[in-house]
C-alpha atoms as a PDB file:
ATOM      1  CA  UNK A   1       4.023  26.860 -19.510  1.00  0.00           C
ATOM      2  CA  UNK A   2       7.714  26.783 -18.696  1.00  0.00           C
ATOM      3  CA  UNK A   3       8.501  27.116 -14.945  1.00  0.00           C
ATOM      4  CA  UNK A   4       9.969  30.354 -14.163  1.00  0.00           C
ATOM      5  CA  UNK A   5      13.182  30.682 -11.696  1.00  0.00           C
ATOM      6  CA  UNK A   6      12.236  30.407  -7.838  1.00  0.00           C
ATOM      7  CA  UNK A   7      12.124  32.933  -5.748  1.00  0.00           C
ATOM      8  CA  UNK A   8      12.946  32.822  -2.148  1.00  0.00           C
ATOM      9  CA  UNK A   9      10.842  30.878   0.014  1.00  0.00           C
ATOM     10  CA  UNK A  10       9.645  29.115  -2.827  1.00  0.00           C
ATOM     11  CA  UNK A  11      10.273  25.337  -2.920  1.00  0.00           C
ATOM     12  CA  UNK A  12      13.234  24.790  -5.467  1.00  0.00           C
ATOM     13  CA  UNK A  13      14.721  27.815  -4.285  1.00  0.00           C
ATOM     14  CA  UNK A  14      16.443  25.865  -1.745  1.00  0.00           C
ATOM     15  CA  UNK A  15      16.501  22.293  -2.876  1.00  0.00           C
ATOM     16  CA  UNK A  16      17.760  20.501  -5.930  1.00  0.00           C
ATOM     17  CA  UNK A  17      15.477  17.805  -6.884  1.00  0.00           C
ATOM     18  CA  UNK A  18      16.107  14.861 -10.067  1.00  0.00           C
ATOM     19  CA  UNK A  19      14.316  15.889 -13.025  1.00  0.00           C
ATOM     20  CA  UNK A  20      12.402  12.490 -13.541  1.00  0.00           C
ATOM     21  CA  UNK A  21      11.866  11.507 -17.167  1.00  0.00           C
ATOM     22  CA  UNK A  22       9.588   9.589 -18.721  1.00  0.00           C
ATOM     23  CA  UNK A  23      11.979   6.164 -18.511  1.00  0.00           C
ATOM     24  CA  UNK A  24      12.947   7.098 -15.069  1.00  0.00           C
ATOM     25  CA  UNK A  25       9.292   6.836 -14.191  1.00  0.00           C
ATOM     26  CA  UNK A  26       8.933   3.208 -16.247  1.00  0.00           C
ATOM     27  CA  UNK A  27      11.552   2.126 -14.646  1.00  0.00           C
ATOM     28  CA  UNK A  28      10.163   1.972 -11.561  1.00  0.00           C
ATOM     29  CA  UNK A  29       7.826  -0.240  -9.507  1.00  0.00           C
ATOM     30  CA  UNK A  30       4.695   2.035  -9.908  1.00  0.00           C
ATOM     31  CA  UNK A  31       1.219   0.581  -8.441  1.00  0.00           C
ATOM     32  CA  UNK A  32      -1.366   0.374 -11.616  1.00  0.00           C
ATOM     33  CA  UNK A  33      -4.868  -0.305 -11.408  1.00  0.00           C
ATOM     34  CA  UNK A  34      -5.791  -4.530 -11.717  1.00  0.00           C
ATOM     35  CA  UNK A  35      -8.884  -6.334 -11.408  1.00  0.00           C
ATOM     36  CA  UNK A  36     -10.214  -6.427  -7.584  1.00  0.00           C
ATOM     37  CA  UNK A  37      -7.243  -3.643  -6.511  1.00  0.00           C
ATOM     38  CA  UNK A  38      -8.503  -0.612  -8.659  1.00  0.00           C
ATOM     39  CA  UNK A  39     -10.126   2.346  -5.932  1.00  0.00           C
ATOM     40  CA  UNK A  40      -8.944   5.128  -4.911  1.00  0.00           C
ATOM     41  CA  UNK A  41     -10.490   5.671  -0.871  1.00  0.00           C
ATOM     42  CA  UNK A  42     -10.575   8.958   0.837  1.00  0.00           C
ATOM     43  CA  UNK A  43     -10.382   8.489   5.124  1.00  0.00           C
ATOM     44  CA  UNK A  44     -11.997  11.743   6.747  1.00  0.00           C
ATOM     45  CA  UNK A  45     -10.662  11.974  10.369  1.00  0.00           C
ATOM     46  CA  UNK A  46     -11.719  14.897  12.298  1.00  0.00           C
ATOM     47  CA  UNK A  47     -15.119  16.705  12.772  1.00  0.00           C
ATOM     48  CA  UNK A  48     -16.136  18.274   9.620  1.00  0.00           C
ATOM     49  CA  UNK A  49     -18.683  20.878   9.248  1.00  0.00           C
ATOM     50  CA  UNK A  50     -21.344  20.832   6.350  1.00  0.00           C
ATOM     51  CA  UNK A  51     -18.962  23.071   4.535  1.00  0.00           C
ATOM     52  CA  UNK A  52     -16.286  21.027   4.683  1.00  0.00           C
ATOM     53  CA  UNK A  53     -18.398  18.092   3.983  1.00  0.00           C
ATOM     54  CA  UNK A  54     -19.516  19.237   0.450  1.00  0.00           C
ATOM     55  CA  UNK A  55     -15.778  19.774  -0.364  1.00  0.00           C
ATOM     56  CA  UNK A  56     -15.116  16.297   0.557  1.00  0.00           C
ATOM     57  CA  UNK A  57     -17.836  15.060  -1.575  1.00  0.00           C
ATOM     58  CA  UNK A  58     -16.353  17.748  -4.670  1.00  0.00           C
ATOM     59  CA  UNK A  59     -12.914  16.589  -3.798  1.00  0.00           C
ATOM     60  CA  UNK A  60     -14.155  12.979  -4.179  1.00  0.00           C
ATOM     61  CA  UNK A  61     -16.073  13.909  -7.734  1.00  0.00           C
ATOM     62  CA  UNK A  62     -13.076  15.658  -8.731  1.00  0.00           C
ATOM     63  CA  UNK A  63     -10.491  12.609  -8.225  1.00  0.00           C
ATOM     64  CA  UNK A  64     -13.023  10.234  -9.836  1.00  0.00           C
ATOM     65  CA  UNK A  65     -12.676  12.246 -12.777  1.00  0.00           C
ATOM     66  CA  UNK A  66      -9.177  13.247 -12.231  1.00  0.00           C
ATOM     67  CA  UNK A  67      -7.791   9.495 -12.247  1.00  0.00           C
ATOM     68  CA  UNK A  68     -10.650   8.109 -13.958  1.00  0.00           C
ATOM     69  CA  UNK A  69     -11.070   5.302 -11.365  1.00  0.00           C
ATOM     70  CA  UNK A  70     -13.902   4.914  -8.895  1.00  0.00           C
ATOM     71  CA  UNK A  71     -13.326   6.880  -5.965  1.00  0.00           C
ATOM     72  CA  UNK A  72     -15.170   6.069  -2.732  1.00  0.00           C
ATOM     73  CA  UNK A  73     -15.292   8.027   0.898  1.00  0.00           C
ATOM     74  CA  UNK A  74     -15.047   5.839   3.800  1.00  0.00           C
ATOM     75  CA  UNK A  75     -16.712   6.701   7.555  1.00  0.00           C
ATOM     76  CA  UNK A  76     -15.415   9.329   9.437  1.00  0.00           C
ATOM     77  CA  UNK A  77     -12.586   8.830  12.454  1.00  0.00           C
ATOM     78  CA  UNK A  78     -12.648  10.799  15.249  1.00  0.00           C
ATOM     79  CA  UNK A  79      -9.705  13.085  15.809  1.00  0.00           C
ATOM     80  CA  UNK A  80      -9.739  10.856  19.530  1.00  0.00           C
ATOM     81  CA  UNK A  81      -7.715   8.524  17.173  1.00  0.00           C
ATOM     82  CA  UNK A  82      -4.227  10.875  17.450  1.00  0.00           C
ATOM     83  CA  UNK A  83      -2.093  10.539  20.733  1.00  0.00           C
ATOM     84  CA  UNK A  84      -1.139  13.330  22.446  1.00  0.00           C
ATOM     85  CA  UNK A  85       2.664  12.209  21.530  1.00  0.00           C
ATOM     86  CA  UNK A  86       1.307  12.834  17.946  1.00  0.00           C
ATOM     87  CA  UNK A  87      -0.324  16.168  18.825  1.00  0.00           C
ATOM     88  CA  UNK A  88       1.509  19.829  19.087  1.00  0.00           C
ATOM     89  CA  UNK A  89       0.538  23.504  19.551  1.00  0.00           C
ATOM     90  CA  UNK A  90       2.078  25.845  17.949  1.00  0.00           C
ATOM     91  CA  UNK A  91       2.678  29.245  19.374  1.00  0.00           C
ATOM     92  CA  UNK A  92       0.333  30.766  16.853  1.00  0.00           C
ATOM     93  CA  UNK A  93      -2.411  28.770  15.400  1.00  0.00           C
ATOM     94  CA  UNK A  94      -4.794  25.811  16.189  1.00  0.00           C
ATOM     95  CA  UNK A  95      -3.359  21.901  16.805  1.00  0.00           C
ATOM     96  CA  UNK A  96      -0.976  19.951  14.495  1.00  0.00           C
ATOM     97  CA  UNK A  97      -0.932  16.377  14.209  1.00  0.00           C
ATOM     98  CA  UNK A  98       2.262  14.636  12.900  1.00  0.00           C
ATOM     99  CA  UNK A  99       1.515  13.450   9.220  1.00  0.00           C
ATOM    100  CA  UNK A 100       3.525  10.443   9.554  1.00  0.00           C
ATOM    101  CA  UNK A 101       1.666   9.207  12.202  1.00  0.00           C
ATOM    102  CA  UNK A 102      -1.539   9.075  10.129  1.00  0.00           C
ATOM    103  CA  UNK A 103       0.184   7.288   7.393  1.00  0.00           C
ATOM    104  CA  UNK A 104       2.044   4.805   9.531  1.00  0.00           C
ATOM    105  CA  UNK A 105      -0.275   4.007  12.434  1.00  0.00           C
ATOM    106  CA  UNK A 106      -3.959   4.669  11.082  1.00  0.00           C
ATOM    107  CA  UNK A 107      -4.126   4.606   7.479  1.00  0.00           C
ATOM    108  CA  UNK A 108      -2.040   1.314   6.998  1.00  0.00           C
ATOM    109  CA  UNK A 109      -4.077  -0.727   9.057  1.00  0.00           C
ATOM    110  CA  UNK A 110      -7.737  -0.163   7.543  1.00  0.00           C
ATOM    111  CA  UNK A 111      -6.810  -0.019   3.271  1.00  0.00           C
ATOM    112  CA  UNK A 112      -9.592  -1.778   2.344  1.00  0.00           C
ATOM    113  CA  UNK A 113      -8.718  -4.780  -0.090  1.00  0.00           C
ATOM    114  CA  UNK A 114     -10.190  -3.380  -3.022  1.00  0.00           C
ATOM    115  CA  UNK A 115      -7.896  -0.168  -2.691  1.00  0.00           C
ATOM    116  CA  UNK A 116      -5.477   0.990  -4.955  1.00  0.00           C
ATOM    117  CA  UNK A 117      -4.919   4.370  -2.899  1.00  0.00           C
ATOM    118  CA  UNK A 118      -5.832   5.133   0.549  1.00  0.00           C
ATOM    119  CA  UNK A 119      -5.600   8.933   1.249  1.00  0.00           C
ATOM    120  CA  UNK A 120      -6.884  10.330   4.549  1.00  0.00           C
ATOM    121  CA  UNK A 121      -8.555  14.028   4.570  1.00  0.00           C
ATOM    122  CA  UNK A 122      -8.045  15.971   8.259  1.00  0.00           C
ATOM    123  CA  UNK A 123      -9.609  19.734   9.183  1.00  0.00           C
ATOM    124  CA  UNK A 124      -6.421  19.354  12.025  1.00  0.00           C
ATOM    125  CA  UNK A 125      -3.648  21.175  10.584  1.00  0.00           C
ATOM    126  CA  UNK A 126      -0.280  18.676   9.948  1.00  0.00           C
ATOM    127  CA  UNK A 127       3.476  18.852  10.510  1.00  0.00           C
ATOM    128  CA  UNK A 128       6.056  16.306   9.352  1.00  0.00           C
ATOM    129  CA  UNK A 129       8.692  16.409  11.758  1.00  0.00           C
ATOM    130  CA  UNK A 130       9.177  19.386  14.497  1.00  0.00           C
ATOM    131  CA  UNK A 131      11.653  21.391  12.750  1.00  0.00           C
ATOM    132  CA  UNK A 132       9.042  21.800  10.022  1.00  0.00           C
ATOM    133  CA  UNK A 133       6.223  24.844  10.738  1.00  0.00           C
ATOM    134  CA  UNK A 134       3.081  22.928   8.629  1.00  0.00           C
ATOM    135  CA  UNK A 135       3.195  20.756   5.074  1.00  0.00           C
ATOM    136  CA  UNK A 136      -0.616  20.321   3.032  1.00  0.00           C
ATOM    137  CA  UNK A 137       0.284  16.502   2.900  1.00  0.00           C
ATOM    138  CA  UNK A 138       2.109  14.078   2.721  1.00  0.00           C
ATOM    139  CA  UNK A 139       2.348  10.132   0.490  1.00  0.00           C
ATOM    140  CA  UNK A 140       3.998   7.354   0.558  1.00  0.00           C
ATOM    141  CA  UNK A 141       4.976   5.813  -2.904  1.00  0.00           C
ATOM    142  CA  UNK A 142       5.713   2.433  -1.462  1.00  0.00           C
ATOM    143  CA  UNK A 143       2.541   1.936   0.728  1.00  0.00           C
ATOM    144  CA  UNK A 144       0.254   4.121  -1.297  1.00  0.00           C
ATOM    145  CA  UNK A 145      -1.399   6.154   1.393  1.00  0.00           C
ATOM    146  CA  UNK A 146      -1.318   9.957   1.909  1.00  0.00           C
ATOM    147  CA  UNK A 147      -2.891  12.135   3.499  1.00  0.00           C
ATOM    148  CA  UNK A 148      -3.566  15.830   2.899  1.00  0.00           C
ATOM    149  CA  UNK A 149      -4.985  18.810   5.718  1.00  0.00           C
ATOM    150  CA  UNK A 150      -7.884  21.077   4.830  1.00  0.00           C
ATOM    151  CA  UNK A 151      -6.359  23.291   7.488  1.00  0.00           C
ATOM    152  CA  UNK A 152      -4.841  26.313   5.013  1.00  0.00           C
ATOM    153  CA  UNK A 153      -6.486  26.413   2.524  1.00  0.00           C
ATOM    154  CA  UNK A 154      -9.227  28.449   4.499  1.00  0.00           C
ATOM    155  CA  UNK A 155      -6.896  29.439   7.294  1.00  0.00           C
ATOM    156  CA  UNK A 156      -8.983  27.028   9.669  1.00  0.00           C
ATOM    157  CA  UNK A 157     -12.050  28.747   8.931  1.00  0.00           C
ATOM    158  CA  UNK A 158     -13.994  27.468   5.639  1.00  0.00           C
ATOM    159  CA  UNK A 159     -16.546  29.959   4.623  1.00  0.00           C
ATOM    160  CA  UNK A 160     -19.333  30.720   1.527  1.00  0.00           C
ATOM    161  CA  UNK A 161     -16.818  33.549   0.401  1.00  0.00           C
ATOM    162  CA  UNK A 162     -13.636  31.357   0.667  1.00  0.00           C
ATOM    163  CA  UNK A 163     -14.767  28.238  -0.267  1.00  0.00           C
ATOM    164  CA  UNK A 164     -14.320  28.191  -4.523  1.00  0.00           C
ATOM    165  CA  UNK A 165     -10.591  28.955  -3.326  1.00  0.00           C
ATOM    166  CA  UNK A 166      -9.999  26.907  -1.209  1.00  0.00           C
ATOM    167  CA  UNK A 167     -11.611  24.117  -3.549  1.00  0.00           C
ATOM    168  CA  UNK A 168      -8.824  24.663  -6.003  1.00  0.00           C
ATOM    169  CA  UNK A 169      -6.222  24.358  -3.759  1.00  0.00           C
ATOM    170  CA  UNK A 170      -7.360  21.085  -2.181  1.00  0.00           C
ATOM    171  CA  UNK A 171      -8.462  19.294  -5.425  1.00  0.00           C
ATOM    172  CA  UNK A 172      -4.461  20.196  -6.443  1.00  0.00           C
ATOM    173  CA  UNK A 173      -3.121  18.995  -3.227  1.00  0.00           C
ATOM    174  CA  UNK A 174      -5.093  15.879  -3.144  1.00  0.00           C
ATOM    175  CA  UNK A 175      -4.133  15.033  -6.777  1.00  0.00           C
ATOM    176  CA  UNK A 176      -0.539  15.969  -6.240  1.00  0.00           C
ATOM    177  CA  UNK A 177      -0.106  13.650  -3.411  1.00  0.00           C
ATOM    178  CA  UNK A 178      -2.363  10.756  -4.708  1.00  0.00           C
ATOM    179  CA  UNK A 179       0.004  11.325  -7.946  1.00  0.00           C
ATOM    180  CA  UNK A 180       2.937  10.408  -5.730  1.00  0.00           C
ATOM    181  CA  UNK A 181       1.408   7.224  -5.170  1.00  0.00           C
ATOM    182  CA  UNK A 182       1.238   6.423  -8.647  1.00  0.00           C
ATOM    183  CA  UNK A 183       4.911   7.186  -8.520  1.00  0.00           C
ATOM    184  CA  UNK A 184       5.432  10.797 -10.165  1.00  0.00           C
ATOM    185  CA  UNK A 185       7.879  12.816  -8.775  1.00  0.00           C
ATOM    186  CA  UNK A 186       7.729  16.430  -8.475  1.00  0.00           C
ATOM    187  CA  UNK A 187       7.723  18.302 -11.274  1.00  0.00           C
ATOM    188  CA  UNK A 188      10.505  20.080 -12.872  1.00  0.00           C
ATOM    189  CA  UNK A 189       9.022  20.319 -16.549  1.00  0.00           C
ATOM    190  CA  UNK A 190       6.522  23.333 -16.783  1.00  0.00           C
ATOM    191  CA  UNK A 191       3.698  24.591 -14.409  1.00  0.00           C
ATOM    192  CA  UNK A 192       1.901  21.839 -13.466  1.00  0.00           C
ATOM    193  CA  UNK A 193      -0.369  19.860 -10.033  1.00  0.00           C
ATOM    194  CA  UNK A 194       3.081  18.190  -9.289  1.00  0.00           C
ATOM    195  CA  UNK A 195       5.084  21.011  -8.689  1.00  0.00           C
ATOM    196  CA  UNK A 196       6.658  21.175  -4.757  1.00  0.00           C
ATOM    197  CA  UNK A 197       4.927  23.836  -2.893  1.00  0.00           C
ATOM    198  CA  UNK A 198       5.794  25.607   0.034  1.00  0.00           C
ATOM    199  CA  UNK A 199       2.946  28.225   0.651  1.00  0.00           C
ATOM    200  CA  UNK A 200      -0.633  28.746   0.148  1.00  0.00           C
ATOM    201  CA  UNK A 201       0.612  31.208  -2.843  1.00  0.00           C
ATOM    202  CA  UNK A 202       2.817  29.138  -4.253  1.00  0.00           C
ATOM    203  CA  UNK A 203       0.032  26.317  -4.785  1.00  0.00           C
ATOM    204  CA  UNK A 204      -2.025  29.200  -6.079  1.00  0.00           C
ATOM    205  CA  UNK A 205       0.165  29.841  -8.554  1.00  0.00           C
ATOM    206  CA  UNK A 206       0.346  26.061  -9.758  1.00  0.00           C
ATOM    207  CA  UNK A 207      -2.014  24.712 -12.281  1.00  0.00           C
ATOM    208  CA  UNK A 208      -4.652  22.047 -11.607  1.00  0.00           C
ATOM    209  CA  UNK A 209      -3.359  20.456 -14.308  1.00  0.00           C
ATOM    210  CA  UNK A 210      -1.130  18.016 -15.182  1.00  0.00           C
ATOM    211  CA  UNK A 211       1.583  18.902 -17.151  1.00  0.00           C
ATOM    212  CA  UNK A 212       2.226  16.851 -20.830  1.00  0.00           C
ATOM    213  CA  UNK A 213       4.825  14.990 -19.395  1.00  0.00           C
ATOM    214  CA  UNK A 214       3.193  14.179 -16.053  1.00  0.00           C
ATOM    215  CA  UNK A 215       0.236  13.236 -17.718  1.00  0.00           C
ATOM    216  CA  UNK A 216       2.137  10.888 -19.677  1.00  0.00           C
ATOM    217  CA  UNK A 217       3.108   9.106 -16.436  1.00  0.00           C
ATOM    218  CA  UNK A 218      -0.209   8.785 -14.841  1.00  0.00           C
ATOM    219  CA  UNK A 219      -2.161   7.615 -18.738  1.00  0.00           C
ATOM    220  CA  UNK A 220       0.702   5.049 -18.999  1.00  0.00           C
ATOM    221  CA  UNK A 221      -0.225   3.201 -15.953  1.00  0.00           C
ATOM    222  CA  UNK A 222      -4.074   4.390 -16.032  1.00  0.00           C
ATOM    223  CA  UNK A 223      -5.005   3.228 -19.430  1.00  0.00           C
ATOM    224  CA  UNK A 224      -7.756   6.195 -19.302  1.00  0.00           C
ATOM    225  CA  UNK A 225      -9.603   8.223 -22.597  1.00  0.00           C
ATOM    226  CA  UNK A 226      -7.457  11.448 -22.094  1.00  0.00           C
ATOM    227  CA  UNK A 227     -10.967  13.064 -24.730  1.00  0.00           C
ATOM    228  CA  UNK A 228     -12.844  11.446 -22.017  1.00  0.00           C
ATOM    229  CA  UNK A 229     -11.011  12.852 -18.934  1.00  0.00           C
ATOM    230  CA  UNK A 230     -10.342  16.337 -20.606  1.00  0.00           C
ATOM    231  CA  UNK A 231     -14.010  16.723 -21.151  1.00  0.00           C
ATOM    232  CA  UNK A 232     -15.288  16.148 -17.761  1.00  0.00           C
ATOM    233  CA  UNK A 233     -12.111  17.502 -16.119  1.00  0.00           C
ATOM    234  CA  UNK A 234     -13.541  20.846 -18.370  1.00  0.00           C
ATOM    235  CA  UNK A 235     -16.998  20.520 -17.090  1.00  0.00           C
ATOM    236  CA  UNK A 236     -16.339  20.184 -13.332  1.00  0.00           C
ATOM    237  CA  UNK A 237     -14.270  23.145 -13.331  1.00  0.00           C
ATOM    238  CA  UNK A 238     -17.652  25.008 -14.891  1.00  0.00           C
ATOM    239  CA  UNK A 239     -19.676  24.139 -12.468  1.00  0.00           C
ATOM    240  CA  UNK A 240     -17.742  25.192  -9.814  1.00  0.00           C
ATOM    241  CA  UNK A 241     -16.488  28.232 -11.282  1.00  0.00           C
ATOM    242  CA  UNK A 242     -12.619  27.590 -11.944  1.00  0.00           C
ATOM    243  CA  UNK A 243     -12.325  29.696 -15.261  1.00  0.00           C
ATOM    244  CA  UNK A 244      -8.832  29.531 -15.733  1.00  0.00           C
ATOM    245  CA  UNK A 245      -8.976  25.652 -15.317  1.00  0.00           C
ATOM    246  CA  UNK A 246     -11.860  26.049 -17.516  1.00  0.00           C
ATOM    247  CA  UNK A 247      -9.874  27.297 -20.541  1.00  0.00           C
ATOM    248  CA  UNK A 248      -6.813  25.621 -19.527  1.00  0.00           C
ATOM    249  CA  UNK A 249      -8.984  21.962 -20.597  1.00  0.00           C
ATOM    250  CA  UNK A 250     -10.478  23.606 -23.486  1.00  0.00           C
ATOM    251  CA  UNK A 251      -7.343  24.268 -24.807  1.00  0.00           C
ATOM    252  CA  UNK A 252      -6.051  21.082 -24.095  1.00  0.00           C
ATOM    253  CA  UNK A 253      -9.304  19.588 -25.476  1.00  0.00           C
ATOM    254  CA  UNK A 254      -8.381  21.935 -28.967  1.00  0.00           C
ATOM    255  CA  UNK A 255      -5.040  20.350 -29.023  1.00  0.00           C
ATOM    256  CA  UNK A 256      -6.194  16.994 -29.132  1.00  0.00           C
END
């Protein structure tokens, strides 16, 4: 589906990003999965309901199938592991913690060996720099750690009613930013997970899915069986009751 023209507020609206082809991407130095460096590890900091729990664990599922590499969810940190130079309150809303911090100063010292990706998961809502209200997450492409904020995507408060939505937009935020990693830039092909976002309606309005081009990218370094993938991308979204998603992989499984 061709990307239609921004509209304020909206992330190209105001910024005027390189459409990155297919042999800009090769050209790079992308990480790709080898033998003994091939997992993909989740970090949950914070204190995490049984809600937010199970979306961990779904979250995990989904990015298993999503990258087709193992994916694996290490012990929980406490949020006593942020500073109070790293911590802000906002005049509306609950704590922030500054995203770079997490990358720079907690995830980079514990990637495991093994890991291809290290991407923490926080309930604490995150900020990049102070000029900047609140950002879903954030990646590094050269160190290959991320890490993306449950925080919005339930407003602070996940719930049985909310919880299917706010599923969606964390399984496309955690892909997004774990597809930086593997060196894809933002999107500027069609709608697709690695479009820039600015709001929770904006990433509502994004597809889980990668776009033709972007999954190009990821299956040229990820030597996956797109039948495979597309199949159990189609079932997962089934089970937890993401129609659209649903028939988007069913018609990408009737193209193939």
């Amino acid at each position: 589906m061709k990307l239609p023209e921004p509209g304020f507020g909206d992330w190209r609206y105001s910024r005027k990003e390189k459409f990155q082809t297919f042999e800009d991407f090769r050209k790079q130095k992308n990480i790709k999965p080898e033998s003994g460096k091939n997992i993909i590890y989740l970090q949950p900091i914070g204190d995490f309901n049984d809600l937010q729990k199970k979306q961990i664990e779904l979250t995990r599922e989904y990015l298993k199938i999503y990258f087709q590499l193992e994916v694996k969810v290490l012990p929980r940190l406490s949020n006593d592991i942020f500073p109070k130079s790293v911590r802000r309150m906002p005049m509306e809303g609950d704590e922030q913690i500054l995203a770079g911090y997490v990358l720079d100063s907690v995830l980079m010292k514990r990637k495991p060996k093994d890991a291809i990706v290290l991407m923490g998961i926080t309930e604490k809502d995150l900020f990049p720099r102070p000029e900047w209200n609140y950002v879903f997450g954030l990646a590094s492409y050269q160190n290959a750690v991320g890490v993306t904020s449950m925080y919005r995507f339930s407003d602070g408060h996940l719930t049985d009613s909310n919880f299917t939505q706010s599923l969606e937009s964390f399984i496309k935020i955690s892909s997004h930013e774990i597809g930086h990693m593997f060196g894809i830039s933002h999107c500027l092909n069609a709608n697709c997970v690695m479009n820039g976002t600015n709001s929770l309606p904006e990433t509502e309005r994004h597809f889980a899915r990668a776009c033709s081009l972007c999954q190009q990218k990821l299956n040229s370094g990820i030597k996956y069986d797109n039948l495979k993938r597309l199949t159990e991308l189609k079932s997962f979204f089934e089970k937890q009751h993401l129609s659209a998603e649903s028939l988007r992989a069913e018609k990408d499984l009737n193209l193939l």
